[in-house]
Protein backbone atom coordinates (compact mmCIF):
# COMPACT_ATOMS: atom_id res chain seq x y z
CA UNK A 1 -5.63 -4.02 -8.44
CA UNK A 2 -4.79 -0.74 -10.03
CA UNK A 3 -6.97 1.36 -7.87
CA UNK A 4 -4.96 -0.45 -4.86
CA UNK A 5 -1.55 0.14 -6.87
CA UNK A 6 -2.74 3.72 -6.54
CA UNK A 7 -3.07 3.93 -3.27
CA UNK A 8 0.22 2.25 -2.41
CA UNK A 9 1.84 5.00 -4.41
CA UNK A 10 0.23 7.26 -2.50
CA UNK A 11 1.90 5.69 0.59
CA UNK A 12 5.37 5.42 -0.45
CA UNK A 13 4.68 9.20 -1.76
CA UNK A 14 3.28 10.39 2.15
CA UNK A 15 5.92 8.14 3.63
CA UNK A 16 9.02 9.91 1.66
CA UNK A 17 7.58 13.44 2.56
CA UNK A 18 7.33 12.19 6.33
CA UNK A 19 10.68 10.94 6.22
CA UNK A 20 11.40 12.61 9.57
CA UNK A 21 8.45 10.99 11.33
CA UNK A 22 8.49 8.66 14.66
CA UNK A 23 8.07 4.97 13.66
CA UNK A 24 4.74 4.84 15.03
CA UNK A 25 3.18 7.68 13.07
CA UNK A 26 4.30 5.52 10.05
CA UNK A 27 2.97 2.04 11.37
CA UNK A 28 0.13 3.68 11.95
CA UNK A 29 -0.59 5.47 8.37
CA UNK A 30 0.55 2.16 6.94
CA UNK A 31 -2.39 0.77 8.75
CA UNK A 32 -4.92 3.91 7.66
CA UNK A 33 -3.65 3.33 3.48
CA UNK A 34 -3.62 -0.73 4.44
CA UNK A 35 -7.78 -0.35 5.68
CA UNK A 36 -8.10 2.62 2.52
CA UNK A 37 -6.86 0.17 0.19
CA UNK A 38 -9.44 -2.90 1.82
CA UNK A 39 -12.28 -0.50 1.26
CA UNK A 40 -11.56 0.51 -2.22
CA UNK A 41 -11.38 -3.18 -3.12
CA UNK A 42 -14.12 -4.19 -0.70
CA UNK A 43 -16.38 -1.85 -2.87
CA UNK A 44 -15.31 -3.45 -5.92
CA UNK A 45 -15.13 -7.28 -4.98
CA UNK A 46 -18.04 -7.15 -2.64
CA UNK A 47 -16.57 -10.13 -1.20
CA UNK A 48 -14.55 -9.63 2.35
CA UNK A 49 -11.88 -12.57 2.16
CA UNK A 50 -11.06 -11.94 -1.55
CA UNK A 51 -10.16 -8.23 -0.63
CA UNK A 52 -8.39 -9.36 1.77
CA UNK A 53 -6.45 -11.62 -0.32
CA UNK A 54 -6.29 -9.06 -2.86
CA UNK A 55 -5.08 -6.62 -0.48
CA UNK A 56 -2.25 -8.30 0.75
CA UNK A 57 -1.02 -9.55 -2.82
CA UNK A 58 -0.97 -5.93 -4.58
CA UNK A 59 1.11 -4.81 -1.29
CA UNK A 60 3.81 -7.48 -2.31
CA UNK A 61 3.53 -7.21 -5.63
CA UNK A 62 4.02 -3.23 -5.14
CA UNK A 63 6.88 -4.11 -2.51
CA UNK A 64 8.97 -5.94 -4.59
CA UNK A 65 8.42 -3.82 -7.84
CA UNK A 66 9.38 -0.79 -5.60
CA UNK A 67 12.61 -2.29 -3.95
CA UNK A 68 13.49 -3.93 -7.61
CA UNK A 69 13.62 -0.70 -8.84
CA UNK A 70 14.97 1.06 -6.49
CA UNK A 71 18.08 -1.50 -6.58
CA UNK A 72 17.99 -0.63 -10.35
CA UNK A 73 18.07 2.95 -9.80
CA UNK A 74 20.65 3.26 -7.08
């Protein structure tokens, strides 16, 4: 989960410094870090559903913990 955290920062940090990007370049390096992120946990879980599942809970989990704070901060 933390090695996925990780790599989620890494988005939001590649998304903020692209800020002046076309859509589509960001849909599809959200899909690049999304498949990074699967193969990171793949190698750890060994176990293709449970990544997966994994997968998609640490992107909520960082989702919400990003927008929470960043109602906080603003």
């Amino acid at each position: 989960m933390i090695l996925q955290f990780i790599v989620w920062s890494g988005y939001s940090l590649i998304e903020w410094l692209s800020k002046h990007d076309q859509l589509i370049y960001k849909v599809i390096m959200f899909f690049i870090f999304f498949y990074l992120a699967f193969l990171i946990g793949n190698k750890v879980t060994k176990a293709p559903r449970q990544t997966l599942f994994l997968t998609a809970l640490s992107l909520v989990i960082y989702t919400s913990i990003h927008y929470t704070m960043a109602l906080f901060l603003h």
